[in-house]
Protein backbone atom coordinates (compact mmCIF):
# COMPACT_ATOMS: atom_id res chain seq x y z
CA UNK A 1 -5.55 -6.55 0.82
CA UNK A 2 -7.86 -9.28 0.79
CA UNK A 3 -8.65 -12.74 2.78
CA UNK A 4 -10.63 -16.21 1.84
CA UNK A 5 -11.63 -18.87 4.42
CA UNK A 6 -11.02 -22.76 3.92
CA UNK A 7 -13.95 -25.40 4.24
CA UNK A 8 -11.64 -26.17 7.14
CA UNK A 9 -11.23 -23.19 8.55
CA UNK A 10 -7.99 -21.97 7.14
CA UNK A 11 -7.24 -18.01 7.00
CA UNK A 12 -5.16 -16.96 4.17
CA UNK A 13 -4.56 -13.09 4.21
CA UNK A 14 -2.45 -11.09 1.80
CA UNK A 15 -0.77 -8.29 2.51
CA UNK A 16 -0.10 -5.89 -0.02
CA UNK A 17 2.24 -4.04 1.09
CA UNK A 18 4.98 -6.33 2.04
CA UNK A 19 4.66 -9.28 -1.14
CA UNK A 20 3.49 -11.79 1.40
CA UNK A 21 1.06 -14.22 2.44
CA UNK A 22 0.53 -15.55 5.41
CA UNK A 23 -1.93 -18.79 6.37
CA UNK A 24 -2.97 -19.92 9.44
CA UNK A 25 -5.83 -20.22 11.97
CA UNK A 26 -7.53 -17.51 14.14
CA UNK A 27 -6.18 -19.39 17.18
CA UNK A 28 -2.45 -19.76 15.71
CA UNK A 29 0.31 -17.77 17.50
CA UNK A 30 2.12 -17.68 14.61
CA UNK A 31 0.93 -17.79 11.08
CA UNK A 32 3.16 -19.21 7.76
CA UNK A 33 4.41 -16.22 5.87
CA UNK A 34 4.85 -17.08 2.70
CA UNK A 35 6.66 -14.33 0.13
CA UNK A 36 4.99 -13.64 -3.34
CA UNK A 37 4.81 -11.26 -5.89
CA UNK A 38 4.34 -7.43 -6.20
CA UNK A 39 1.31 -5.87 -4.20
CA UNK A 40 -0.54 -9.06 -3.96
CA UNK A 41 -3.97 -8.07 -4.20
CA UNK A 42 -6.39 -11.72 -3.89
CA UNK A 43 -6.08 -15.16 -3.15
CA UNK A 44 -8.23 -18.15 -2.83
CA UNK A 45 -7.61 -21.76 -2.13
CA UNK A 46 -7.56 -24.43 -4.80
CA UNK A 47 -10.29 -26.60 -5.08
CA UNK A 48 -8.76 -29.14 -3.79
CA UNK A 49 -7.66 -26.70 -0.78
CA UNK A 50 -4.01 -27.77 -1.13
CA UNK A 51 -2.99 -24.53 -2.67
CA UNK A 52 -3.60 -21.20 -3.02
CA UNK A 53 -3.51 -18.80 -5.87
CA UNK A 54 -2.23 -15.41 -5.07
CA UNK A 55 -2.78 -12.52 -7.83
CA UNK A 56 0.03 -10.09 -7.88
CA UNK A 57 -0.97 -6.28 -9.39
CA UNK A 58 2.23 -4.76 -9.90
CA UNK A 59 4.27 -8.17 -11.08
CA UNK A 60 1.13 -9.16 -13.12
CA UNK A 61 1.84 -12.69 -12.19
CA UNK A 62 0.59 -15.29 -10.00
CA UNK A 63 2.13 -16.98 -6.91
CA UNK A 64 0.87 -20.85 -6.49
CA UNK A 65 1.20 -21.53 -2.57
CA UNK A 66 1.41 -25.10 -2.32
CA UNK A 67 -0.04 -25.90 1.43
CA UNK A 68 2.22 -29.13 2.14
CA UNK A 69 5.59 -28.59 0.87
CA UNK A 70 5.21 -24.76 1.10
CA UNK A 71 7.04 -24.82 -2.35
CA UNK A 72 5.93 -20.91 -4.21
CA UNK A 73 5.74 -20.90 -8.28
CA UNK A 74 5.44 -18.10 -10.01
CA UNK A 75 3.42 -18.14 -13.64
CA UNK A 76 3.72 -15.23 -15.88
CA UNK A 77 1.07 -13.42 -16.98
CA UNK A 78 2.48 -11.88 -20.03
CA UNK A 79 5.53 -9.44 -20.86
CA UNK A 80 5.73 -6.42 -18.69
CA UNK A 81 6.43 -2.97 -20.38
CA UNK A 82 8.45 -0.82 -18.28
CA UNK A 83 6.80 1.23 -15.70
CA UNK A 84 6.20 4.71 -16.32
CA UNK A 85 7.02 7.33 -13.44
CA UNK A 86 3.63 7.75 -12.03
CA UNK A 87 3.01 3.81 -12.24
CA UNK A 88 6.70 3.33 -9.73
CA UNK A 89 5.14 6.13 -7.46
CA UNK A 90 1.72 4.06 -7.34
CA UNK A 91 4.23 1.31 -6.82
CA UNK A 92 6.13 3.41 -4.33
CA UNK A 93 2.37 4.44 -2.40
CA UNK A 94 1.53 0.79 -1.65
CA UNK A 95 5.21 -0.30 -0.42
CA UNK A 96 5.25 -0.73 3.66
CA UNK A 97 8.86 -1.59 3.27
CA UNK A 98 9.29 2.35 3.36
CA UNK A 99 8.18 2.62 7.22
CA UNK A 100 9.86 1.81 10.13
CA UNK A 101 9.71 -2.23 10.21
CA UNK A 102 7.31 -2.38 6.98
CA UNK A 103 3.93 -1.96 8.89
CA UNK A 104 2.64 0.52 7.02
CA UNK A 105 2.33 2.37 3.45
CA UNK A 106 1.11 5.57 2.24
CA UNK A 107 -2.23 4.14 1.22
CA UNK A 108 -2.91 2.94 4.94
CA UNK A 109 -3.58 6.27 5.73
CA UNK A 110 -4.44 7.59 2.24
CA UNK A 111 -6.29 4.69 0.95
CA UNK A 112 -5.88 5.20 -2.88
CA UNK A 113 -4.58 8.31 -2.39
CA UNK A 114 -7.88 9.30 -0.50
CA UNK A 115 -8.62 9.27 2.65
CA UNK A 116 -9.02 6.83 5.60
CA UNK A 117 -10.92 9.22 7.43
CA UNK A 118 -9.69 8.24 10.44
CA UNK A 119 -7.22 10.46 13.04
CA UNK A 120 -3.32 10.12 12.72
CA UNK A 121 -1.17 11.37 15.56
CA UNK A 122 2.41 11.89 14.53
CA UNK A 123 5.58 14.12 14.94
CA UNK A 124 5.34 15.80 11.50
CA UNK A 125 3.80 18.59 13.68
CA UNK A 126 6.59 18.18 16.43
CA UNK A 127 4.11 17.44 18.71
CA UNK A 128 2.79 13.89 20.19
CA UNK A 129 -1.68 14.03 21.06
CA UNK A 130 -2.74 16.18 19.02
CA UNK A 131 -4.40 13.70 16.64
CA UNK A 132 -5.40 14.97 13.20
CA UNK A 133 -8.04 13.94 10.66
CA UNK A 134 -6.37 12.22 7.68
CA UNK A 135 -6.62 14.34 4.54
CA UNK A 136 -7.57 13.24 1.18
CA UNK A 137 -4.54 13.75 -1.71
CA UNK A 138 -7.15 14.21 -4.50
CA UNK A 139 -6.59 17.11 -6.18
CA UNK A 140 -3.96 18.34 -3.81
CA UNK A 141 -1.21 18.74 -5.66
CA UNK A 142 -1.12 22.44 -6.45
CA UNK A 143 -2.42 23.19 -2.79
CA UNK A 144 1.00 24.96 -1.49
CA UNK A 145 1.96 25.09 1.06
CA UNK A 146 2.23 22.18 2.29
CA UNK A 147 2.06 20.32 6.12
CA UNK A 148 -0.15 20.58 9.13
CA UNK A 149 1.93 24.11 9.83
CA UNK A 150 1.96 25.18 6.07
CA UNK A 151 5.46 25.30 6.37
CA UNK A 152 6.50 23.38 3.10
CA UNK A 153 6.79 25.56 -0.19
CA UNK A 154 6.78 22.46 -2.18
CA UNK A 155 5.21 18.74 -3.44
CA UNK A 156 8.84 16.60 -3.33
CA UNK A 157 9.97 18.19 0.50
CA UNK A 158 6.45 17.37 2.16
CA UNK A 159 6.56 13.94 0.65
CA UNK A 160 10.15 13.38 1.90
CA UNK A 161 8.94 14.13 5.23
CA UNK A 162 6.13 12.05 5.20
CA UNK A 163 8.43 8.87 4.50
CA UNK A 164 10.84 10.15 7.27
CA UNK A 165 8.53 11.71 10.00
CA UNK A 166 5.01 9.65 9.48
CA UNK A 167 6.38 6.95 8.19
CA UNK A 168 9.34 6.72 10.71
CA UNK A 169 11.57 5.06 7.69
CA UNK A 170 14.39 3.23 8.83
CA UNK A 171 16.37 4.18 5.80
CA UNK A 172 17.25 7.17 3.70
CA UNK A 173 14.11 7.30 1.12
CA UNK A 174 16.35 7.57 -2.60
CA UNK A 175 15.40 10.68 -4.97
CA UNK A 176 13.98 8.96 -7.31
CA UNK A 177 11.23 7.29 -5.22
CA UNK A 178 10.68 10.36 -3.80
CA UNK A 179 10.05 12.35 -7.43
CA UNK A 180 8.39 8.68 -8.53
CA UNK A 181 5.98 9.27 -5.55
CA UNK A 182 5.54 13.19 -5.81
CA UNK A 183 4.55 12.36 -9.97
CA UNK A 184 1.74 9.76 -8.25
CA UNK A 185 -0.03 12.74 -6.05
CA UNK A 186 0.40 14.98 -9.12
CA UNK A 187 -1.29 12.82 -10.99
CA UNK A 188 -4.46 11.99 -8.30
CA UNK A 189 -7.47 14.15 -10.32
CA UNK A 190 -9.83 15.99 -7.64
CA UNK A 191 -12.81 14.90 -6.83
CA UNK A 192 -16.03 15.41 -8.50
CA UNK A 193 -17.82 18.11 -7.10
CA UNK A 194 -21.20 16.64 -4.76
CA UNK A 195 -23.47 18.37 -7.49
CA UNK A 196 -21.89 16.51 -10.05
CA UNK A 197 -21.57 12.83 -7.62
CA UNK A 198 -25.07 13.16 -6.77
CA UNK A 199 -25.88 13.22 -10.50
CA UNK A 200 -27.63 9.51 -12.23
């Protein structure tokens, strides 16, 4: 989700998806993974480069990376009110820990519940190179059916499948992420129309 360079040469990269960091060079085998809070989102080394601040969206905190002891405090930024449903299924949307070894989320294909508009080949078709162009979820909601054979009457099934067929989960996906999730696409408004984008 984002990256900053050190005077020195130091990578730091955070990935969203699985509440890490990691930091290393482009030459490393390995870089240091270090965890952090929810959907990390930026980071940037101190100015003394001995750190580095990581700011977490969905724990609306920060994570404080200290570089030589590799020591992680958290500060607060304020209370948090509970979550409503659509906010867990945004949650839920950006959470690799759903595929098969946490490599991927929904918003790797369906980057904020758009489009990647790249090709995706997967078994949710049955079938293995037939590549497909990755759809958009604005406004799809109310689109039944639902799947590349139109097969799926409803929203909650087709997501379900996604986690277990795209996504190749490891696990058994609960029923509340999956209605948490299904309330997210509900709520994704379509696009504006290219009459109305084009507009000043």
């Amino acid at each position: 989700t984002s990256l900053d360079v050190s005077s020195t040469g130091l990578l730091a990269i955070t990935l969203g998806g699985t509440n890490r960091v990691v930091v290393g060079r482009d030459h490393d085998y390995y870089f240091r993974k270090f965890d952090v809070g929810f959907h990390p989102v930026s980071c940037q080394f101190s100015p003394d480069e001995q750190a580095l601040i990581v700011v977490n969206q969905f724990s609306d905190s920060l994570s404080i990376v200290s570089l030589s002891d590799e020591q992680v405090p958290h500060v607060s930024l304020g209370d948090m009110r509970r979550p409503s449903q659509v906010e867990r299924g945004e949650q839920a949307f950006f959470d690799a820990t759903l595929s098969h070894d946490g490599w991927m989320s929904c918003h790797s294909c369906h980057s904020h519940g758009h489009t990647s508009g790249q090709l995706n080949d997967n078994f949710s078709d049955q079938s293995f190179g037939t590549p497909k162009r990755i759809l958009s979820l604005l406004g799809q909601a109310e689109t039944a059916p639902y799947s590349w054979h139109g097969q799926v009457a409803d929203l909650e099934t087709q997501v379900a499948l996604s986690i277990r067929s795209t996504m190749a989960s490891d696990r058994e996906v609960s029923p509340t992420t999956v209605a948490d999730l299904t309330a997210y696409v509900r709520s994704l408004a379509a696009p504006p129309s290219l009459q109305a984008a084009r507009l000043p």
